[in-house]
N, C-alpha and C. Protein backbone atom coordinates (compact mmCIF):
# COMPACT_ATOMS: atom_id res chain seq x y z
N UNK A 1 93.96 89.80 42.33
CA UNK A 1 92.69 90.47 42.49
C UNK A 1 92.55 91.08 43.88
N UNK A 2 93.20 90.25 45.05
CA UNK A 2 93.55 90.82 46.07
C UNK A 2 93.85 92.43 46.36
N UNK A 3 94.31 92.91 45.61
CA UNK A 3 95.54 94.16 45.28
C UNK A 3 94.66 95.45 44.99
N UNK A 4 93.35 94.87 44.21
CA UNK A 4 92.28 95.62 43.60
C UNK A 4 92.81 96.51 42.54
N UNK A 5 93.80 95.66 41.65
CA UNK A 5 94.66 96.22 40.32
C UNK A 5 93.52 95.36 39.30
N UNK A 6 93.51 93.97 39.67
CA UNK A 6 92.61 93.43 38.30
C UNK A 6 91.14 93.38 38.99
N UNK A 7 90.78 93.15 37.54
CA UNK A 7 88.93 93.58 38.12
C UNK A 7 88.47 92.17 37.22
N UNK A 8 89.02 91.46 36.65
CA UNK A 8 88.42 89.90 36.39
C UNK A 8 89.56 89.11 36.35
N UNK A 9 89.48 87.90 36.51
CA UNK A 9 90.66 86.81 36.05
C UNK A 9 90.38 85.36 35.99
N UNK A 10 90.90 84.58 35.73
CA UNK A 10 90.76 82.92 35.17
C UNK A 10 91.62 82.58 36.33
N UNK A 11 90.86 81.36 37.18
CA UNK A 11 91.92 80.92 38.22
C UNK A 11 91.67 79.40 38.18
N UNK A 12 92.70 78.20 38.83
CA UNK A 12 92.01 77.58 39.10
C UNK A 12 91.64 77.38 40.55
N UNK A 13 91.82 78.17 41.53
CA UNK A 13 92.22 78.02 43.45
C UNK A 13 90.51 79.26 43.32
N UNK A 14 89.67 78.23 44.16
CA UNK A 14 88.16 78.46 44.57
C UNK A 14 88.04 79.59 45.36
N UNK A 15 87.67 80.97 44.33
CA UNK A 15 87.93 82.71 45.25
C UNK A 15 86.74 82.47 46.40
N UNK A 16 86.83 83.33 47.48
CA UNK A 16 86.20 83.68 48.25
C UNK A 16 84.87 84.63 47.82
N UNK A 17 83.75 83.72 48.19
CA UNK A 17 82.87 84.49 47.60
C UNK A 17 82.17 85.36 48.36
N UNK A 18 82.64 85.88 49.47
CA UNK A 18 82.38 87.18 50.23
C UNK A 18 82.99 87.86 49.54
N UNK A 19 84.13 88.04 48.73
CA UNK A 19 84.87 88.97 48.05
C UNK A 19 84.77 89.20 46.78
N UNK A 20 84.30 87.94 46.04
CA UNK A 20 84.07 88.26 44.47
C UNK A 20 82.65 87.53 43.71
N UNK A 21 82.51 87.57 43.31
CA UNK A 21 81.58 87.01 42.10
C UNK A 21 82.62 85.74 41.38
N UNK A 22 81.84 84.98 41.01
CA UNK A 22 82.59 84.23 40.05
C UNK A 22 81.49 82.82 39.93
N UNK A 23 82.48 82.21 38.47
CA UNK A 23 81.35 80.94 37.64
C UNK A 23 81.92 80.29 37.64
N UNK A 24 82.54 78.60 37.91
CA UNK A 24 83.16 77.97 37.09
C UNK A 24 82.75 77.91 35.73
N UNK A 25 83.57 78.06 34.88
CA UNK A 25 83.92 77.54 33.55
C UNK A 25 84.35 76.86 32.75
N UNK A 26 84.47 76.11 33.67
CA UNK A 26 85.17 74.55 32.92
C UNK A 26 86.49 73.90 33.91
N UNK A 27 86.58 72.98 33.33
CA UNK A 27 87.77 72.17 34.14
C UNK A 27 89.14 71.96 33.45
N UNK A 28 89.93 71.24 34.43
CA UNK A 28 91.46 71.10 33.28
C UNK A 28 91.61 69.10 33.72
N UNK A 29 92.29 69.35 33.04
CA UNK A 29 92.17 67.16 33.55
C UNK A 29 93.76 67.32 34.16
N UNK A 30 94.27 66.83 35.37
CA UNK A 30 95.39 66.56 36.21
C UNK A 30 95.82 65.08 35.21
N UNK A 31 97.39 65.32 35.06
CA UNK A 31 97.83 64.00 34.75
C UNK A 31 99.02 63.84 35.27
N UNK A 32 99.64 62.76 35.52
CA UNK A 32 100.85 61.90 36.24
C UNK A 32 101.66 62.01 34.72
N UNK A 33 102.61 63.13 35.02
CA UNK A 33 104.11 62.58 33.43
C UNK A 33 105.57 62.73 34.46
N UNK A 34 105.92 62.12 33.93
CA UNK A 34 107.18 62.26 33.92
C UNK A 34 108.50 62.49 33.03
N UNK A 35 109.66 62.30 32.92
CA UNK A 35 110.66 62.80 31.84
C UNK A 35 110.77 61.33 31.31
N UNK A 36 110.97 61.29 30.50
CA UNK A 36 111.34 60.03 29.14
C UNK A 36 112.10 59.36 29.75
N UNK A 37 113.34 59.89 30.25
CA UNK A 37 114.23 58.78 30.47
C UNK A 37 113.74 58.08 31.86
N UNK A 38 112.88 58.62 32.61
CA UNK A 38 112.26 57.56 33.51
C UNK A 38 111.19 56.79 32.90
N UNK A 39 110.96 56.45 31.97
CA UNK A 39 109.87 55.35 31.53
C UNK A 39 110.00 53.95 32.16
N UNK A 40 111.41 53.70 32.32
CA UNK A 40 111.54 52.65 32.36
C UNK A 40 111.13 52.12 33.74
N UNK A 41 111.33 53.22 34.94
CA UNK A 41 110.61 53.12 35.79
C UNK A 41 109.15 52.65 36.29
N UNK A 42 108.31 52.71 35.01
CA UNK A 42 106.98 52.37 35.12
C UNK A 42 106.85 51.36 34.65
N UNK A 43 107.58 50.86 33.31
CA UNK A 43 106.96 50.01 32.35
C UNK A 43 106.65 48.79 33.24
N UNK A 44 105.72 48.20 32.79
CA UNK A 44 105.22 46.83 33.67
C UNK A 44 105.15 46.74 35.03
N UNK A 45 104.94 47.70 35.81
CA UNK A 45 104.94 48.39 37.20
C UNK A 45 103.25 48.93 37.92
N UNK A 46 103.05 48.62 38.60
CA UNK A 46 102.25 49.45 39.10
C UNK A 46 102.54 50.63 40.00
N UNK A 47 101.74 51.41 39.53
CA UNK A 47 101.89 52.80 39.88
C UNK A 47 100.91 53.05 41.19
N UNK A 48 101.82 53.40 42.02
CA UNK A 48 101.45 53.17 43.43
C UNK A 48 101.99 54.25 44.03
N UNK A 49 101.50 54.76 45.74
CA UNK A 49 101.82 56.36 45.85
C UNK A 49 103.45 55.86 46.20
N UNK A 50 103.86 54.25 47.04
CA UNK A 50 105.17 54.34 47.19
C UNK A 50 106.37 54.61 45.92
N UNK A 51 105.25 53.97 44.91
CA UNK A 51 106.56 53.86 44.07
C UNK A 51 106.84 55.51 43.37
N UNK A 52 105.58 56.18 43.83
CA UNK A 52 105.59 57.69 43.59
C UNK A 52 106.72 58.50 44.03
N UNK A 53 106.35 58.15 45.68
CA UNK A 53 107.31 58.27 46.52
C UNK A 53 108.92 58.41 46.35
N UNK A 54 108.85 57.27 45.67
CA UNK A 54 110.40 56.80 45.76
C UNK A 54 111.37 57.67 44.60
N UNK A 55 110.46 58.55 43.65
CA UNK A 55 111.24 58.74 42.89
C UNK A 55 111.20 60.12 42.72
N UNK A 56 112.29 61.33 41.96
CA UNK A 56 112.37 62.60 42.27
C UNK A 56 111.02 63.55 41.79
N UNK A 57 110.46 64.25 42.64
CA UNK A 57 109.32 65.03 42.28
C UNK A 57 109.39 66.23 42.30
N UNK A 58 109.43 67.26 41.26
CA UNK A 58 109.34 68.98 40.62
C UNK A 58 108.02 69.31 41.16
N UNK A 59 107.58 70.02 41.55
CA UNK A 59 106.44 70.67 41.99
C UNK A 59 107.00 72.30 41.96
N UNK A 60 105.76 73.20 41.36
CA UNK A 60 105.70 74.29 41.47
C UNK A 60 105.44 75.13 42.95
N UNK A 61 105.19 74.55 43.53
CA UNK A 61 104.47 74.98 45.01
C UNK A 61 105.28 74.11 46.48
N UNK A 62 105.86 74.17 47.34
CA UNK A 62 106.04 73.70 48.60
C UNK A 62 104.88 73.04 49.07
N UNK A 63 103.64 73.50 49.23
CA UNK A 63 102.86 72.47 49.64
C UNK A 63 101.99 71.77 48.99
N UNK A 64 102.39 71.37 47.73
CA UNK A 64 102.14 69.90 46.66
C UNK A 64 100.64 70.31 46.50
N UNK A 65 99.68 71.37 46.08
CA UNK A 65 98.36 70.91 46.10
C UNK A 65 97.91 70.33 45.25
N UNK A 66 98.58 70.25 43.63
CA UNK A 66 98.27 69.13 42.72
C UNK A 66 98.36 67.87 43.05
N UNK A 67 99.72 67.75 43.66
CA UNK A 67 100.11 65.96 44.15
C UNK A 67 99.59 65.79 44.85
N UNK A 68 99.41 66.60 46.27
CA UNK A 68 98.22 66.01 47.57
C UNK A 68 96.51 65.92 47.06
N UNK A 69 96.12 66.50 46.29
CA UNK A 69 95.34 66.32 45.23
C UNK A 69 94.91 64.58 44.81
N UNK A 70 95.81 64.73 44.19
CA UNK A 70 96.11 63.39 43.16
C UNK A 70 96.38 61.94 44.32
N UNK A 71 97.51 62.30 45.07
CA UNK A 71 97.14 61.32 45.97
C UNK A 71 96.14 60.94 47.11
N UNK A 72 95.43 61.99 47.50
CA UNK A 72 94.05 61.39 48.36
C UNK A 72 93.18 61.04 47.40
N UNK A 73 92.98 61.46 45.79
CA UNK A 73 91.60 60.68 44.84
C UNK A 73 92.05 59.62 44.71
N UNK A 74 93.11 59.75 44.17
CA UNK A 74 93.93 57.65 43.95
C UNK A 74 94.24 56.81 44.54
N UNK A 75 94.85 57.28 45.75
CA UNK A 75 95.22 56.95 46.68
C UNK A 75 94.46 56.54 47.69
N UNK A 76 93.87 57.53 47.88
CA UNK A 76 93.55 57.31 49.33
C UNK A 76 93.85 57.90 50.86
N UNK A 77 95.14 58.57 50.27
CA UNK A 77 96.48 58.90 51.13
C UNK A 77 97.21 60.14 50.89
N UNK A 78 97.73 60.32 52.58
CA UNK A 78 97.97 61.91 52.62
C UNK A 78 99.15 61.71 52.44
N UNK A 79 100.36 62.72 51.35
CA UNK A 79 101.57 62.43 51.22
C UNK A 79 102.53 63.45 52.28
N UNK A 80 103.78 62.41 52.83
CA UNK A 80 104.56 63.40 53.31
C UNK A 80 105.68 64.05 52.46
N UNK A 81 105.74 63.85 51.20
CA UNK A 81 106.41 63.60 50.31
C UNK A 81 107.20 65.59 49.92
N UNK A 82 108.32 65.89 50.29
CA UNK A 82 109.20 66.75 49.77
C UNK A 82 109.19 67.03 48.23
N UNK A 83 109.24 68.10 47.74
CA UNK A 83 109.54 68.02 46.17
C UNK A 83 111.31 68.16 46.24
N UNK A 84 112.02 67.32 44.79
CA UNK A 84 113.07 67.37 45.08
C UNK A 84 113.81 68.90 44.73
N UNK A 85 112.74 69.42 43.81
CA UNK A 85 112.97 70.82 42.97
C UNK A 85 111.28 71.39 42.99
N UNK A 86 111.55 72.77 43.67
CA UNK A 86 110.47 73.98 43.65
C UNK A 86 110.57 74.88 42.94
N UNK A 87 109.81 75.00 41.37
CA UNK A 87 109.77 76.33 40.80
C UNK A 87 108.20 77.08 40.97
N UNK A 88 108.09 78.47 40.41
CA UNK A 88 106.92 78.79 40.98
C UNK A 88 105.88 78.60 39.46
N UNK A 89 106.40 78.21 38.42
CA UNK A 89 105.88 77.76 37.12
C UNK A 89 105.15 76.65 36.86
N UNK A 90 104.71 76.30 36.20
CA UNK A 90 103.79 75.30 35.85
C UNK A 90 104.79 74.84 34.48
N UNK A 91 105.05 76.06 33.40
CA UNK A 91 105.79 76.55 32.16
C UNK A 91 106.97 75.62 32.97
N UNK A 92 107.80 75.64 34.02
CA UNK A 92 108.85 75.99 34.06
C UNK A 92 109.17 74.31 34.75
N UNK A 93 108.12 73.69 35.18
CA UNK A 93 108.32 72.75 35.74
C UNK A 93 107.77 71.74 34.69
N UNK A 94 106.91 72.13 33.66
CA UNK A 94 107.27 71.26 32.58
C UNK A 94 108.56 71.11 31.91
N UNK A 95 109.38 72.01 31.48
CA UNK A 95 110.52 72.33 31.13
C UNK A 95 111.36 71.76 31.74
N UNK A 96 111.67 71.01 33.06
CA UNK A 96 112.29 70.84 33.80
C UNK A 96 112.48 69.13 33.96
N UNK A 97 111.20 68.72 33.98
CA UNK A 97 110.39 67.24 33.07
C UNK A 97 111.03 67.05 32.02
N UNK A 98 110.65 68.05 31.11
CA UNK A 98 111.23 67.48 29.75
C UNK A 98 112.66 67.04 29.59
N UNK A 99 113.58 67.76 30.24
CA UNK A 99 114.85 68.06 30.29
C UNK A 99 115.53 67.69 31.42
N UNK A 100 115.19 67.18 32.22
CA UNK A 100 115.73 66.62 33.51
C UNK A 100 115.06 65.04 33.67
N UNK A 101 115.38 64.35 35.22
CA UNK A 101 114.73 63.15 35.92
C UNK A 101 113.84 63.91 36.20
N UNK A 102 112.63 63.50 36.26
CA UNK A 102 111.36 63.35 37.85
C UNK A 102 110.28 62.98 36.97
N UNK A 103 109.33 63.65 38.23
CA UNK A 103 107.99 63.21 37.90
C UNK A 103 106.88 64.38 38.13
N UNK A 104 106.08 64.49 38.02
CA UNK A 104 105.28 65.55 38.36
C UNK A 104 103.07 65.38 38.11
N UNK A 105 102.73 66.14 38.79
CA UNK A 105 101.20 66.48 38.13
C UNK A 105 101.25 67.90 38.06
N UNK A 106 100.34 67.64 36.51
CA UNK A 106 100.24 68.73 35.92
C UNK A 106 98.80 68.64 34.90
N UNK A 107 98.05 69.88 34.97
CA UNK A 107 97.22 69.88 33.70
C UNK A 107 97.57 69.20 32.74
N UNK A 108 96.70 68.71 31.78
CA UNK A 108 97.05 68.04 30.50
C UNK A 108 97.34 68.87 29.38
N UNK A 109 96.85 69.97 29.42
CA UNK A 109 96.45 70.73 28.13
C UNK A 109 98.10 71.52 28.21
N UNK A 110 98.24 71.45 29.45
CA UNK A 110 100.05 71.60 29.42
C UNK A 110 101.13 71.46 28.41
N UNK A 111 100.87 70.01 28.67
CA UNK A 111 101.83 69.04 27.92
C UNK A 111 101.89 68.46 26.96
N UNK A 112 100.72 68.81 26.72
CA UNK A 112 99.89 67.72 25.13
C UNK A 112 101.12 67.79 24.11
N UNK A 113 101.72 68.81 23.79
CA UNK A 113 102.85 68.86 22.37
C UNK A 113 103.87 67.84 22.56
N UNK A 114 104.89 68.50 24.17
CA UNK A 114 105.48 67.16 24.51
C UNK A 114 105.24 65.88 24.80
N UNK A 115 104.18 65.44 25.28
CA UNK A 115 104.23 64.09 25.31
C UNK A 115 103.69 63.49 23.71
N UNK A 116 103.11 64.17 23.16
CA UNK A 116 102.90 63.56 21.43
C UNK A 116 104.01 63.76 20.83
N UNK A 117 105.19 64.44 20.99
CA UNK A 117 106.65 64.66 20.60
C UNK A 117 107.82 63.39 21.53
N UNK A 118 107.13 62.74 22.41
CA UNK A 118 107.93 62.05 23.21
C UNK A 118 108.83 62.25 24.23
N UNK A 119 108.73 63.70 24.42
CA UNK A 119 109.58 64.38 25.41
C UNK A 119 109.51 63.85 26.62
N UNK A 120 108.13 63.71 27.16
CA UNK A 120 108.13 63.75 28.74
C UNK A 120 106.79 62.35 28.21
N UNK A 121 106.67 61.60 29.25
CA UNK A 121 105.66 60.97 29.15
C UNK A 121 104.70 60.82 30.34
N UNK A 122 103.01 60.09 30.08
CA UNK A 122 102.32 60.35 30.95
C UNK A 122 102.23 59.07 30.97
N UNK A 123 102.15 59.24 32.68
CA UNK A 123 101.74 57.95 33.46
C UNK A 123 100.61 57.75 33.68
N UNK A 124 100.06 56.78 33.02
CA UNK A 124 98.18 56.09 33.18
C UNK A 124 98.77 55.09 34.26
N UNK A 125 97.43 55.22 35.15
CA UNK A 125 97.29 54.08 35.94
C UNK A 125 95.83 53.77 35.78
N UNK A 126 95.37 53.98 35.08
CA UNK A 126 94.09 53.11 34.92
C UNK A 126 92.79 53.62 35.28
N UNK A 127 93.10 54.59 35.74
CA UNK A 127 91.80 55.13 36.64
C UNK A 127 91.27 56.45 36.09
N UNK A 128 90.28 56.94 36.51
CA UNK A 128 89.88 58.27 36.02
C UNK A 128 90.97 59.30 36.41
N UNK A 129 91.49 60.48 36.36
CA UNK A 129 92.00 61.27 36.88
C UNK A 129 91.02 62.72 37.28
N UNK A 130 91.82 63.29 38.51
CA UNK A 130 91.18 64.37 39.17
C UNK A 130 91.32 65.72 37.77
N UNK A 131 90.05 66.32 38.25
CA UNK A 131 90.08 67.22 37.44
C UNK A 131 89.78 68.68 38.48
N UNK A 132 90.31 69.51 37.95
CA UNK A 132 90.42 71.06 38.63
C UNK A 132 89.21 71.42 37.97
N UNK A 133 88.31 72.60 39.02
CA UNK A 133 87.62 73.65 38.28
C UNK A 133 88.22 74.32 37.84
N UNK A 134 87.86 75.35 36.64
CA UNK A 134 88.04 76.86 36.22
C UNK A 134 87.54 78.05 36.20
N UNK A 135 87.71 78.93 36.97
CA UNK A 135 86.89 80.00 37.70
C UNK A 135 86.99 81.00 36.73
N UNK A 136 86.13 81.82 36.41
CA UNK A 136 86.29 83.13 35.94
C UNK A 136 85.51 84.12 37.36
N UNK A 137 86.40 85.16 37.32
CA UNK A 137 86.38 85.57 39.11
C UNK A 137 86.08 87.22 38.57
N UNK A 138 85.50 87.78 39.05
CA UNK A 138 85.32 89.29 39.14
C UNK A 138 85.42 89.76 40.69
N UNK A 139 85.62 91.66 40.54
CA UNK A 139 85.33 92.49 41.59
C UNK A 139 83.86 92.84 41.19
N UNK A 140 82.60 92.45 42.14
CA UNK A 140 81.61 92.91 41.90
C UNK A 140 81.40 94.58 41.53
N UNK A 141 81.90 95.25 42.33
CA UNK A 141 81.76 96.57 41.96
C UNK A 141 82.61 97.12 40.42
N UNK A 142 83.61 96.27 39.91
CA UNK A 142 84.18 96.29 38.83
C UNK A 142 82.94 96.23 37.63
N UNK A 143 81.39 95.57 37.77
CA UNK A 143 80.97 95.65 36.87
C UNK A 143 80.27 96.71 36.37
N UNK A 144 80.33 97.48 37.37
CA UNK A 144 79.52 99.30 36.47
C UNK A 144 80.31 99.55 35.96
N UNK A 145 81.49 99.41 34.88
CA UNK A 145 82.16 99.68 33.95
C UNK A 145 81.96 98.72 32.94
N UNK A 146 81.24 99.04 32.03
CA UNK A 146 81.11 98.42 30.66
C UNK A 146 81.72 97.96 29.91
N UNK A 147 82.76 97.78 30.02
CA UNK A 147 83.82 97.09 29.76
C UNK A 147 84.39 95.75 30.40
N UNK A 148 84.15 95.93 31.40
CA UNK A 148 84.70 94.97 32.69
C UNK A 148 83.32 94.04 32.54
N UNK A 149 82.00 94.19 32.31
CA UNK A 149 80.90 93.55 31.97
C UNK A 149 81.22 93.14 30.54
N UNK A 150 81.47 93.87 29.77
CA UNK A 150 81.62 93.39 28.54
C UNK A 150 82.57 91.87 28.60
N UNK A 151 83.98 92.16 28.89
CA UNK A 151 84.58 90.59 29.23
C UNK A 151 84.11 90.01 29.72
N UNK A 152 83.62 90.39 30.96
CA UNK A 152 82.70 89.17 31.83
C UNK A 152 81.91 88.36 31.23
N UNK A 153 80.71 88.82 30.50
CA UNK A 153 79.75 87.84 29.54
C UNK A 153 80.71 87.71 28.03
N UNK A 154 81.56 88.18 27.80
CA UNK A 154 82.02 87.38 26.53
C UNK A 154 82.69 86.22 26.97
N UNK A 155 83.51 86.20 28.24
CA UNK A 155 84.22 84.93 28.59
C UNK A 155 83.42 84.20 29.10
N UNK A 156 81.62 84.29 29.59
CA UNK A 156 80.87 83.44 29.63
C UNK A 156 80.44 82.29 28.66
N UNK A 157 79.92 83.73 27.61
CA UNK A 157 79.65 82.92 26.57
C UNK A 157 80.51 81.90 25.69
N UNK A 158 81.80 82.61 25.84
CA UNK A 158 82.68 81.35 25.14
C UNK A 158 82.67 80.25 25.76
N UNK A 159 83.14 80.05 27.20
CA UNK A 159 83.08 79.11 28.10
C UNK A 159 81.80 78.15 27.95
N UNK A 160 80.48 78.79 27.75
CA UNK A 160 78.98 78.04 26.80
C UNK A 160 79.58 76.92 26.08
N UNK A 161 80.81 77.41 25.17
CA UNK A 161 81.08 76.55 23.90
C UNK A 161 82.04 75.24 24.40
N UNK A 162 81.72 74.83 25.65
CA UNK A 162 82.86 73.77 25.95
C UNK A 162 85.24 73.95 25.80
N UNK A 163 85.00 75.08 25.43
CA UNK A 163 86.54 75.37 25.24
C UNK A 163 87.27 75.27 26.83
N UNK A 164 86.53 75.44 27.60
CA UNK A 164 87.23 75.24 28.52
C UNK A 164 87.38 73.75 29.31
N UNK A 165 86.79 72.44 28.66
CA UNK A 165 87.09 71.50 29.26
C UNK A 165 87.22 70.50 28.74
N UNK A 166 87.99 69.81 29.12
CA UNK A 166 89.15 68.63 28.98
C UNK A 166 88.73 67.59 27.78
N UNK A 167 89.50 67.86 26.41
CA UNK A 167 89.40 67.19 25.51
C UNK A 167 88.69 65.30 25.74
């Protein structure tokens, strides 16, 4: 939106509102999975940021904002923690879970097929998990086009209907 190519979009990273308009619309629920063949890692374990720590972590981003996320609500604690593998996907770092070692946070609504298929599994620790807003973001001046208003209040109104948050 930066670019002034799109004139609305769905984000979840909180736009600057000197620059745009925007609503949250709902949230996504953050969850702890990892790949199957690390289960065994957890079973009867508590899930703790060391034992987080200790084991290989995929992150889409260099500077972890899901995991640093996840570990100051649960935690408590700021991680110094490296990913062992950086893709710039969300798609791609599930894929990577499924089919590789590690561990990762990720939306739920992600993963839902694989982990009910057994692919990758999610790690409960007991607690509530962090949840992301969901922004629907405009260029204010984008709305004297009737069209660009038109999406705007239709993706309101759907968003009305709860579709956008966490089963």
């Amino acid at each position: 939106m930066n670019d002034g190519i799109s004139q609305i979009a769905i984000t979840t990273s909180k736009p600057d509102a000197q620059k745009f308009g925007y609503k949250v619309i709902g949230k996504e629920k953050l969850i702890i999975v990892a790949s199957a063949t690390m289960a065994t890692y957890f079973k009867e374990k508590e899930v703790t940021a060391k034992l987080l720590e200790s084991l290989p972590l995929i992150a889409y981003d260099e500077q972890l904002p899901l995991i640093r996320e996840v570990f100051q609500q649960l935690f408590g604690a700021v991680t110094n923690m490296q990913a062992s593998i950086t893709v710039p996907d969300l798609r791609i770092v599930e894929r990577m879970i499924r089919e590789h070692s590690g561990w990762t946070v990720m939306p739920e609504y992600l993963c839902q097929e694989e982990i009910a298929a057994g692919r990758i599994i999610q790690i409960n620790i007991g607690v509530k998990m962090p949840e992301n807003d969901i922004y629907l973001v405009w260029n204010e001046s984008a709305l004297r086009q009737p069209r660009v208003m038109f999406i705007k209040e239709h993706i309101l109104s759907i968003a009305e209907t709860g579709i956008f948050e966490p089963n």
